[in-house]
Protein backbone atom coordinates (compact mmCIF):
# COMPACT_ATOMS: atom_id res chain seq x y z
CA UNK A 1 0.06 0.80 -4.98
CA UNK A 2 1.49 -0.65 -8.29
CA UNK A 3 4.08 -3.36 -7.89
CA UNK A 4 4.08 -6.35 -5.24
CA UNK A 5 3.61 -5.88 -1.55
CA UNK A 6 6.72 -5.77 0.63
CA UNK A 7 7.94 -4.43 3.72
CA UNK A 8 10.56 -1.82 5.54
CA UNK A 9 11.89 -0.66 8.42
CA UNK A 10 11.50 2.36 9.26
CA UNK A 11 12.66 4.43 12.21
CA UNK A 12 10.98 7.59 13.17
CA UNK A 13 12.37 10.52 15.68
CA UNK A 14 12.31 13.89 16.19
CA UNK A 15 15.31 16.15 14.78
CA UNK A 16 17.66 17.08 17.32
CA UNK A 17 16.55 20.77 18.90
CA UNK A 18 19.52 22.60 17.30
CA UNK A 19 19.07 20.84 13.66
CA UNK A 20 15.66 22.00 13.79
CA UNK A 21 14.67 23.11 10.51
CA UNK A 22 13.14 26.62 12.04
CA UNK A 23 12.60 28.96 8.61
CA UNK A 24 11.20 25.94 7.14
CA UNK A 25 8.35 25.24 9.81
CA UNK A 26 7.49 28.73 9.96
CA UNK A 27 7.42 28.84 6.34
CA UNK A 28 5.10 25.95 6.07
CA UNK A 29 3.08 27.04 9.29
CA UNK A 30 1.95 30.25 7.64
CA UNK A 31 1.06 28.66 4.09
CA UNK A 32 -0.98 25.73 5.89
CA UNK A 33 -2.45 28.43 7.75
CA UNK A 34 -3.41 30.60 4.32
CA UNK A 35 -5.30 27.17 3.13
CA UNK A 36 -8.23 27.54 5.85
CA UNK A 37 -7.93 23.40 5.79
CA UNK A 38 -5.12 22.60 8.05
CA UNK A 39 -6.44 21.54 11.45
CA UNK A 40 -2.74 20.83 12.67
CA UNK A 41 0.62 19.89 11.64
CA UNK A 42 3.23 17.70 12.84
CA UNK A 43 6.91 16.42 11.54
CA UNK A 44 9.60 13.75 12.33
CA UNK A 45 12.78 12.06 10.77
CA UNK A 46 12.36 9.00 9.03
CA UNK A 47 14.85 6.85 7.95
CA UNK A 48 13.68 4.04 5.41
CA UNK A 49 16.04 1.27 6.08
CA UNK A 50 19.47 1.82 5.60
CA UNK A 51 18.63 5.47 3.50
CA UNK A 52 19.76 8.97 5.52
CA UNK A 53 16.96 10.38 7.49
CA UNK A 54 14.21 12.59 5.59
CA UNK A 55 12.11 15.12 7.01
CA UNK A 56 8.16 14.46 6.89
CA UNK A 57 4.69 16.83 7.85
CA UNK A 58 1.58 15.36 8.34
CA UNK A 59 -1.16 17.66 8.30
CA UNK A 60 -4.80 16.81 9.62
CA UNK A 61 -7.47 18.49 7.63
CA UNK A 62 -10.73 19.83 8.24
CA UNK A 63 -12.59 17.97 6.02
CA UNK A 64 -11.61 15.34 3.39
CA UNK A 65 -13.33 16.38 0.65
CA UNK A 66 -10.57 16.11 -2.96
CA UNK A 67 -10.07 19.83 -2.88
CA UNK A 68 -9.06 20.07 1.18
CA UNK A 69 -6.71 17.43 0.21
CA UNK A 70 -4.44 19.20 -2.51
CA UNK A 71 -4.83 22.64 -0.51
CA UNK A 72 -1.59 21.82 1.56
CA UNK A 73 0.37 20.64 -1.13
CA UNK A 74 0.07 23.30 -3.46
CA UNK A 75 0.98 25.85 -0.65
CA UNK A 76 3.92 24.41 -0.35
CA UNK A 77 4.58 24.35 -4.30
């Protein structure tokens, strides 16, 4: 990481059931899928601080290798 070390809070939950983001999951569920390196997928709110709440996915992969690693992200664009 460039810069000096230093800290945050940060709070994590899972988005209300009725502000789920549903087209978006799906969405992302089939294009992980489409890779053939997604093992699973997960997401949760974060909220850095004092900053509003963003939505994050974590993906496990199959293998680690460079290539398995930008797979996800360049389904999603």
């Amino acid at each position: 990481l460039d810069g000096p070390a230093a800290g945050g809070r940060v709070r994590l939950y899972e988005p209300d059931w009725q502000d789920e983001p549903v087209d978006f999951l799906s969405a992302a569920s089939a294009e992980f899928d489409a890779t053939g390196v997604v093992r699973t997928a997960r997401r949760c709110l974060a909220a850095v601080e004092t900053a509003d709440p963003a939505l994050f996915v974590g993906v496990e992969l199959a293998s680690a290798d460079d290539e398995a690693r930008a797979r996800p992200l360049d389904a999603l664009g």
